[in-house]
Protein backbone atom coordinates (compact mmCIF):
# COMPACT_ATOMS: atom_id res chain seq x y z
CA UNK A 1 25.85 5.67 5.33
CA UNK A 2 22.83 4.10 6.89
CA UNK A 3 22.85 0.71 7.64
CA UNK A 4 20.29 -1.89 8.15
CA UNK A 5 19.26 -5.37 8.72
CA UNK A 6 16.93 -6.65 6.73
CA UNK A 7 15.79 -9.52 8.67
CA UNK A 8 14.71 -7.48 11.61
CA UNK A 9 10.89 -7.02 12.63
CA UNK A 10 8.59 -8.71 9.72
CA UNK A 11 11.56 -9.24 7.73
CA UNK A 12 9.88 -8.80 4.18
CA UNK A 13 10.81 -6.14 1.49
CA UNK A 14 9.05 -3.38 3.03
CA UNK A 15 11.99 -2.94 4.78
CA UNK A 16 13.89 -2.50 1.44
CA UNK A 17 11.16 0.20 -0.15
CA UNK A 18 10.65 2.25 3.01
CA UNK A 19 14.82 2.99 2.78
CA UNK A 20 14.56 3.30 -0.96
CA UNK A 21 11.89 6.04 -0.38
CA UNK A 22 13.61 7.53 2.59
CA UNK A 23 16.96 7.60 0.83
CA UNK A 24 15.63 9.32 -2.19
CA UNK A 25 13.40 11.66 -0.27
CA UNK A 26 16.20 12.73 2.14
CA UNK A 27 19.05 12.77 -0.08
CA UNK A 28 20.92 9.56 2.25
CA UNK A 29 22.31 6.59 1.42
CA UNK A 30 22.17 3.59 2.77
CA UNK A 31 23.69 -0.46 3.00
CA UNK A 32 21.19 -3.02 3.84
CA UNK A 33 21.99 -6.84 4.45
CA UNK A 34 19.99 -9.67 5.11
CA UNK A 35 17.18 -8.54 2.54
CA UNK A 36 14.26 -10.95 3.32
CA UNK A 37 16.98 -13.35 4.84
CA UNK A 38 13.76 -15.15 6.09
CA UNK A 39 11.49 -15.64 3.53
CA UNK A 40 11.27 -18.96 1.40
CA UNK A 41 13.25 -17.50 -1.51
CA UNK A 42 15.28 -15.01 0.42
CA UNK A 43 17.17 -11.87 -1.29
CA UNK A 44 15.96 -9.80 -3.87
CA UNK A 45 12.92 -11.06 -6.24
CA UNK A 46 12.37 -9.15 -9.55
CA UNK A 47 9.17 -7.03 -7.63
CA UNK A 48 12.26 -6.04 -5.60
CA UNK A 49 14.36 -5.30 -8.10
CA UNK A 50 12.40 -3.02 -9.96
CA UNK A 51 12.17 -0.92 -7.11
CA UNK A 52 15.37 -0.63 -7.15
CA UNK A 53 15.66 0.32 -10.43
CA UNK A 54 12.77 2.74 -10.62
CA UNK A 55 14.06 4.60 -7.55
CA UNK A 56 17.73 4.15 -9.45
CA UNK A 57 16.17 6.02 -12.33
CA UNK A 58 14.64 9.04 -10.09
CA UNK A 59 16.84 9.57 -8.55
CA UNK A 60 20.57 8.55 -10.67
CA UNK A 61 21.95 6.69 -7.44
CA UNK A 62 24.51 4.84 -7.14
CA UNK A 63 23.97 0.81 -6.80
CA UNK A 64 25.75 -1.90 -5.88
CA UNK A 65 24.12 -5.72 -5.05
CA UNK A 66 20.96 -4.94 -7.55
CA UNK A 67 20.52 -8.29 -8.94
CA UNK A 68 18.49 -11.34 -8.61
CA UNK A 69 19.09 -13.32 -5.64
CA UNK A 70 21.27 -10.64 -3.64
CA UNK A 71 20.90 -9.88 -0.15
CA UNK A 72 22.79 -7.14 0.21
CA UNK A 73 22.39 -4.02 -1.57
CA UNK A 74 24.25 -0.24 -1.50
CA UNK A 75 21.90 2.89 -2.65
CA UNK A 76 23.22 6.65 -2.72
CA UNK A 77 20.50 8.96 -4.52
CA UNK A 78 21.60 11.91 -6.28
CA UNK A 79 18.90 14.27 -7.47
CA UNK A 80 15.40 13.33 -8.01
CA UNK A 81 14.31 14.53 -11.46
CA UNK A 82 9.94 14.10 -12.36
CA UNK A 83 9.05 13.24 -15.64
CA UNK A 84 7.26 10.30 -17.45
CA UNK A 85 8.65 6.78 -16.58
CA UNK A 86 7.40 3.11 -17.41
CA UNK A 87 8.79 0.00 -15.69
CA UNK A 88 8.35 -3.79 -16.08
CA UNK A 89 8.38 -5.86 -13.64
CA UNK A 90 8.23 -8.51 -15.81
CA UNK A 91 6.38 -11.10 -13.48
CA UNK A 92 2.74 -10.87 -11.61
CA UNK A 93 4.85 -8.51 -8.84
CA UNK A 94 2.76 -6.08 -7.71
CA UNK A 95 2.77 -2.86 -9.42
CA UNK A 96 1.17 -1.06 -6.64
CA UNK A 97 4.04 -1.83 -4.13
CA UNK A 98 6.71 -0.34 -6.81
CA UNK A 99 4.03 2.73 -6.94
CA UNK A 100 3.92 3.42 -3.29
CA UNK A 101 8.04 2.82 -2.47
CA UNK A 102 8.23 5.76 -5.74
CA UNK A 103 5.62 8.33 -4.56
CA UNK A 104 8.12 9.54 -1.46
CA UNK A 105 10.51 10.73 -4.45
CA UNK A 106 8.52 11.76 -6.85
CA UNK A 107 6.40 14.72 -4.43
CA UNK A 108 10.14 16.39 -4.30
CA UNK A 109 10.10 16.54 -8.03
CA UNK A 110 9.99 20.03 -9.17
CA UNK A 111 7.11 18.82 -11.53
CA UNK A 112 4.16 16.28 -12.65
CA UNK A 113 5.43 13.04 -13.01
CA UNK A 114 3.72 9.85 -14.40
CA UNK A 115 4.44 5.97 -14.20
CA UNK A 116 2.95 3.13 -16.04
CA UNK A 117 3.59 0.04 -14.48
CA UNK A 118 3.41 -3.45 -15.61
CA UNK A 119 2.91 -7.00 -13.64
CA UNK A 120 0.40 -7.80 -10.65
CA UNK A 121 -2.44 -5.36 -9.92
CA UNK A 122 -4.43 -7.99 -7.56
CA UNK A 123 -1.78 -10.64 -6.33
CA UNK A 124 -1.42 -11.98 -3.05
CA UNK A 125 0.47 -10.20 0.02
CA UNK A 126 0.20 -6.75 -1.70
CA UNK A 127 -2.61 -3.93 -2.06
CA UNK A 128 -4.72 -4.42 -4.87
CA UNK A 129 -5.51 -1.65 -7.55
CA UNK A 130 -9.04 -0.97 -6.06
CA UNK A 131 -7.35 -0.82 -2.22
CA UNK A 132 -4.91 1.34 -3.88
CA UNK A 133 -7.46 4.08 -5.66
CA UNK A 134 -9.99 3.74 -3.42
CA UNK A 135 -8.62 4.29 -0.17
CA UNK A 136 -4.67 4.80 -0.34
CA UNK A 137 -4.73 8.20 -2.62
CA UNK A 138 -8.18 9.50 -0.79
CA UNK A 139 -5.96 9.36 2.75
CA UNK A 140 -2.76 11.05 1.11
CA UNK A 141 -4.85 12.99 -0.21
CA UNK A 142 -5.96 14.44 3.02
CA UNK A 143 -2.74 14.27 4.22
CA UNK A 144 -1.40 16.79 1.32
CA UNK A 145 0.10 13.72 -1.28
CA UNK A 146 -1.92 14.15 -5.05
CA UNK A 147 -1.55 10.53 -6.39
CA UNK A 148 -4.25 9.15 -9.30
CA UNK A 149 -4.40 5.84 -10.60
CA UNK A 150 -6.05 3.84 -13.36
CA UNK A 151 -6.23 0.51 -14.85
CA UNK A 152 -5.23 -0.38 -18.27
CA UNK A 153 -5.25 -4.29 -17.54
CA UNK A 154 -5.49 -6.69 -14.77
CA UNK A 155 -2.95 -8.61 -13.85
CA UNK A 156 -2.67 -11.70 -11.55
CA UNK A 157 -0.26 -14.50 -10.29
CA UNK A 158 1.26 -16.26 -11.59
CA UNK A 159 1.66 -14.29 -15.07
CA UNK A 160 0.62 -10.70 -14.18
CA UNK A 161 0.34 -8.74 -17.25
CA UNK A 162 -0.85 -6.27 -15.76
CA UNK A 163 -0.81 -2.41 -16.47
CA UNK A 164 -1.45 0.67 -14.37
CA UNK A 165 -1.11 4.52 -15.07
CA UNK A 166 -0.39 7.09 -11.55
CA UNK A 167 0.36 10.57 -12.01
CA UNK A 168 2.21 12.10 -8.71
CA UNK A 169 1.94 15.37 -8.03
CA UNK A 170 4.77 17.62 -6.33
CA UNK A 171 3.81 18.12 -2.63
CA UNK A 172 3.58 21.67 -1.17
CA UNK A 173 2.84 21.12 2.36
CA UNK A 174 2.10 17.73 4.30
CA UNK A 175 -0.44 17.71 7.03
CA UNK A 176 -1.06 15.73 9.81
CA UNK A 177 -3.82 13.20 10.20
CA UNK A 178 -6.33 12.98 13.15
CA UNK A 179 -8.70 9.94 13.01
CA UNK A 180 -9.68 8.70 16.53
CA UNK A 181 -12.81 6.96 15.55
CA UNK A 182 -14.26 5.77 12.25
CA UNK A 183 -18.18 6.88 13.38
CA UNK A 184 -20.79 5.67 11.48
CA UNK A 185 -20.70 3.39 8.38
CA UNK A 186 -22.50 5.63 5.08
CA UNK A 187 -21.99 3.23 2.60
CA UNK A 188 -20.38 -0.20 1.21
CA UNK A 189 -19.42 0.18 -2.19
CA UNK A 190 -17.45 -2.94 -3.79
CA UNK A 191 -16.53 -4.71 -7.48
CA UNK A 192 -16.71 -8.35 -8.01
CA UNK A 193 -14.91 -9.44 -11.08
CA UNK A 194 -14.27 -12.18 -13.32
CA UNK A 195 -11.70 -11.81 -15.81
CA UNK A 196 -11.59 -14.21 -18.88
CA UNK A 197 -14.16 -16.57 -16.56
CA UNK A 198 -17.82 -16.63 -16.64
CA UNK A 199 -19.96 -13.62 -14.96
CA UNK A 200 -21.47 -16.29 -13.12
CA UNK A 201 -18.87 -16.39 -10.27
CA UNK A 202 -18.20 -12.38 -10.29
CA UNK A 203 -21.88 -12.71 -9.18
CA UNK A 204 -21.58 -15.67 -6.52
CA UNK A 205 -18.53 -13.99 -4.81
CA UNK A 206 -20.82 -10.85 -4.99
CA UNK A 207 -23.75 -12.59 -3.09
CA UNK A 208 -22.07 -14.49 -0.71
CA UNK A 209 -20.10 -11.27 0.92
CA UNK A 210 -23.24 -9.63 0.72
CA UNK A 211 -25.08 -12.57 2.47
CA UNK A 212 -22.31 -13.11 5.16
CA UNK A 213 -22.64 -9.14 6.07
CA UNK A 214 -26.41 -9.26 6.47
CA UNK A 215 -26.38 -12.60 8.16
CA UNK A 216 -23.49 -11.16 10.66
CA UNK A 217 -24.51 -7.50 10.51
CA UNK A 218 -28.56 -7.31 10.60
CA UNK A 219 -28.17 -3.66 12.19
CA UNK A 220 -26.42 -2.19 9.78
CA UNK A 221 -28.40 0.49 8.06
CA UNK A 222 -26.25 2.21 4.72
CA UNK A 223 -26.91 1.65 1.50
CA UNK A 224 -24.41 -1.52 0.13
CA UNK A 225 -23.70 -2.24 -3.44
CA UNK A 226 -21.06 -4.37 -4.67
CA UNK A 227 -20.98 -4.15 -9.16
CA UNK A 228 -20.30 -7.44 -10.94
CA UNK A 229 -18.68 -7.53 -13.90
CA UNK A 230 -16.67 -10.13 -16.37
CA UNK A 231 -13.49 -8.33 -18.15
CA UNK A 232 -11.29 -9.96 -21.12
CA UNK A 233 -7.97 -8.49 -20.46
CA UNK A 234 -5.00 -10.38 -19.86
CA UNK A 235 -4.36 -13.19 -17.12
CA UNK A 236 -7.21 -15.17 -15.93
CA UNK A 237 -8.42 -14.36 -11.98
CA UNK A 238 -11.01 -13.41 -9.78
CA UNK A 239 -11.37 -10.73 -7.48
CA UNK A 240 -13.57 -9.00 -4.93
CA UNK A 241 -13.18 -5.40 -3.07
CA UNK A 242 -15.35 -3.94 -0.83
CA UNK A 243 -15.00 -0.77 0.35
CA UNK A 244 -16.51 0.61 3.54
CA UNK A 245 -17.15 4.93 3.69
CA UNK A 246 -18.14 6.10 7.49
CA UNK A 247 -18.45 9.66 8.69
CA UNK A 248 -14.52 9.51 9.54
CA UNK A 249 -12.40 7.34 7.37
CA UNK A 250 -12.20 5.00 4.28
CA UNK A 251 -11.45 1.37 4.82
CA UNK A 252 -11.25 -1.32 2.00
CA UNK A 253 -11.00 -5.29 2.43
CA UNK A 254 -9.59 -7.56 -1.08
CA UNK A 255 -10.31 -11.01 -1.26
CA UNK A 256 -8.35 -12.78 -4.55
CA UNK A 257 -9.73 -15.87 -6.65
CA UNK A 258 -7.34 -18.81 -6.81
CA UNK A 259 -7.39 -22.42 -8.35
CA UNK A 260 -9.15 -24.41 -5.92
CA UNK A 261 -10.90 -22.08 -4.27
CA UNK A 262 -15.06 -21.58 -4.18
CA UNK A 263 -16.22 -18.30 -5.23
CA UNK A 264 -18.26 -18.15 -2.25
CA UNK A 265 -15.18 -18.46 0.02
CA UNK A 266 -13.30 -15.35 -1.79
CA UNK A 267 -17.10 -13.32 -1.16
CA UNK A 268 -17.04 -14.58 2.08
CA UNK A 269 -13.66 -13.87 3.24
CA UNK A 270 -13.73 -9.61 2.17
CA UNK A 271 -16.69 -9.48 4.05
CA UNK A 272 -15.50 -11.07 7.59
CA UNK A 273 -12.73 -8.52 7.45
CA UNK A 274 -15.03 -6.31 6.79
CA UNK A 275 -17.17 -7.44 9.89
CA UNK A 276 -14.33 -7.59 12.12
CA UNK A 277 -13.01 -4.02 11.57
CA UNK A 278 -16.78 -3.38 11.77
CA UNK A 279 -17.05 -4.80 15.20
CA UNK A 280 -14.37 -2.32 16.71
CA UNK A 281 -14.64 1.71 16.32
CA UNK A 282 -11.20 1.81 15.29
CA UNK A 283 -10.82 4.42 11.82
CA UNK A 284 -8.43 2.80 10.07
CA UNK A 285 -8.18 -1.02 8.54
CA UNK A 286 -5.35 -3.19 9.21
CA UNK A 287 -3.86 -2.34 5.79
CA UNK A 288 -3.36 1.13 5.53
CA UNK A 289 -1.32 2.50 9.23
CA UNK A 290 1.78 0.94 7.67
CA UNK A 291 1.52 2.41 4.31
CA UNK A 292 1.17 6.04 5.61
CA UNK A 293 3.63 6.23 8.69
CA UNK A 294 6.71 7.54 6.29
CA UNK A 295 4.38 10.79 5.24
CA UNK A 296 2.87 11.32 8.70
CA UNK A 297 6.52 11.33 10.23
CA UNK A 298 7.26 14.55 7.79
CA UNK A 299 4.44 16.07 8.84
CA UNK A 300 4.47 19.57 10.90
CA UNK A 301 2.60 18.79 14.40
CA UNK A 302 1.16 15.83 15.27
CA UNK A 303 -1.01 12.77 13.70
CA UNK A 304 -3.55 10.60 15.58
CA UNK A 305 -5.27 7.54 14.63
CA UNK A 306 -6.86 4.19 15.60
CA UNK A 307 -6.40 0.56 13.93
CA UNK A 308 -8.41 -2.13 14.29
CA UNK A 309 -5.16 -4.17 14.08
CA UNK A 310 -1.25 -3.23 15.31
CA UNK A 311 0.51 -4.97 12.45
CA UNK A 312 4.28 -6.40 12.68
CA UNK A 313 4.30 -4.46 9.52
CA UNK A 314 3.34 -1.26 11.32
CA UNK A 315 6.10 -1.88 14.03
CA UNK A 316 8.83 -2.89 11.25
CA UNK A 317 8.07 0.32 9.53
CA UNK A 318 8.31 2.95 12.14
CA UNK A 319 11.63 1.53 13.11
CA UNK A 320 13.05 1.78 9.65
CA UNK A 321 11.52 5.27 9.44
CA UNK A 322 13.24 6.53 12.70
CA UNK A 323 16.49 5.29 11.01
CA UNK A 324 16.49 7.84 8.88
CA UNK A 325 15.38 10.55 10.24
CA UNK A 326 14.20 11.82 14.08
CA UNK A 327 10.33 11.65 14.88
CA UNK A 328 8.64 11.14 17.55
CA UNK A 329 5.72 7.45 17.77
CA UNK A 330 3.83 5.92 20.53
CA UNK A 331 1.62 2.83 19.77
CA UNK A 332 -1.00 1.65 22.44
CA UNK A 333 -1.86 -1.65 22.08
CA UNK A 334 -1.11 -5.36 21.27
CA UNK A 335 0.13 -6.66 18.13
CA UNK A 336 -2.65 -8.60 16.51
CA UNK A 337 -5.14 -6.25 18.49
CA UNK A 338 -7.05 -2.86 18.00
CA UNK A 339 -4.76 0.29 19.00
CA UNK A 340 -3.86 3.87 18.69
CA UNK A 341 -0.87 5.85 17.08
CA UNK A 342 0.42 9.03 17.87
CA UNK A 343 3.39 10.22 15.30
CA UNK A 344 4.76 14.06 16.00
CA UNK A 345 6.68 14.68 13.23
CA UNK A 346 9.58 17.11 13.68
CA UNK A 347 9.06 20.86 12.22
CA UNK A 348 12.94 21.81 11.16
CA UNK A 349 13.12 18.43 8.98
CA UNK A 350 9.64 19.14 7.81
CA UNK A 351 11.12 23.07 6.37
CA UNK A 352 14.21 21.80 5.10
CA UNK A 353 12.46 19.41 2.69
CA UNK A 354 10.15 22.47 1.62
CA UNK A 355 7.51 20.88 1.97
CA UNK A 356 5.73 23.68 3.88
């Protein structure tokens, strides 16, 4: 059995999903203590928990430590079936974290499976729905992962509510990703939404990011739109994405709404991450290296890319990854700092998991 400490590296539940999705996906179990020993309210959240349990489900593992609270927790996977599966988180957890720690188990399936998830869909410390679609599934999708999403309902702290629908498709082959440089920026798409509050602010958020850009940025020459829009589905919040195409990547920058808190700030705070990853040639956003290192590590050959930030997440990540299984990773460059990664997955793992 596999066992880790939790409070290593970032210390946060990524820890936890990466070995849920590694466990499932490789057929290992493992024993990890210290789950988020240091986080404010450490041990196992309900977000957490229904990880657990959806991976629980897909799998018919074994568990031991899966409650509220607990900060230690035993998982042995059996066989991962595919099928049609809803969850509740039950809070504003987000949704799209239980989505992504599932997706590693659900490409073995030997069919279509579906998920609809309830809770957070944009909620602090966690992709949001738009980050999710809109850049997320386009990358696995170029990596050989078939993952769609939509929204039913919007959910945010502190009473979520929120509903999603993914459908995962089995994965024939992985392949590996090469994205030295993000080249020119085509186009800056975005959404700017009120929900259950006036239009009013969906449209100040919306022209302060777009003032800060073109204040910051006067050289930039792509067409930039960002749609504003009011919605009445559950939960009252605020949100704006922008997302930012270029000849070589996809990168996407959330701000979120909160009491307190100027509409012009949450505009003005997507678009100065957007001007900093700008400001390097780096393809990928902070965001996203972290979230794909567990498929690039399966993958036959070997994967390239830049960031325009090395995360602690990143670094926490790999080493739960090589736990698992062997793989090859170099990263050049300070945390906090633009760098590079190199990942050479290894070929016999890749065959045995038929993916390829």
């Amino acid at each position: 059995m596999i066992e880790i400490d939790g409070s290593f590296g970032e210390g946060g539940g990524q820890i936890l999903r990466t070995a849920l999705s590694l466990s499932c996906l490789l057929n290992k179990p493992f024993r990890i203590v210290n789950i988020r020993k240091g986080r404010k309210n450490p041990g196992l959240m309900p977000q957490h928990l229904t990880s657990v349990k959806a991976l629980q489900v897909l799998s018919d593992a074994v568990v031991t430590g899966d409650y509220k609270g607990s900060t230690e927790l035993t998982f042995s996977p059996q066989k991962i079936k595919g099928g049609d599966f809803s969850f509740d988180i039950g809070t504003a957890g987000s949704t799209l974290l239980v989505l992504q720690t599932a997706i590693p188990a659900l490409m073995r399936a030997d069919r279509q499976s579906s998920l609809v998830l309830r809770g957070g869909t944009h909620v602090p410390f966690s992709p949001s729905f738009h980050y999710a679609s809109e850049v997320f599934a386009p990358i696995m999708a170029r990596i050989g992962v078939n993952v769609k999403a939509s929204i039913e309902s919007y959910g945010f702290y502190p009473k979520g509510g929120g509903i999603i629908r993914a459908t995962i498709m089995p994965a024939n082959k992985l392949r590996p990703l090469s994205m030295p440089q993000r080249g020119r920026i085509l186009r800056i798409h975005g959404y700017s939404c009120a929900v259950n509050l006036p239009l009013s602010i969906a449209e100040r958020q919306k022209s302060a990011a777009l003032g800060k850009i073109s204040y910051h940025l006067p050289e930039l020459r792509c067409p930039t739109d960002i749609e504003a829009a009011e919605s009445k589905t559950y939960g009252t919040g605020t949100f704006i994405f922008i997302k930012a195409g270029s000849e070589h990547s996809i990168a996407g920058f959330t701000s979120l709404g909160e009491r307190g808190k100027k509409a012009e700030t949450v505009g003005e705070d997507a678009a100065m991450e957007f001007i900093d990853y700008y400001r390097d040639d780096a393809a990928l956003d902070p965001y996203l290296p972290d979230q794909i290192v567990l498929y690039l590590s399966l993958c036959e050959g070997e994967s390239t890319f830049t960031t325009c930030r090395v995360t602690d997440h990143l670094m926490t990540n790999l080493r739960v990854i090589e736990l698992f299984h062997p793989f090859e990773w170099f990263v050049k460059g300070e945390k906090g700092k633009p760098g590079k990664v190199v990942i050479r997955g290894k070929s016999a793992l890749h065959k045995s998991l038929n993916l390829g």
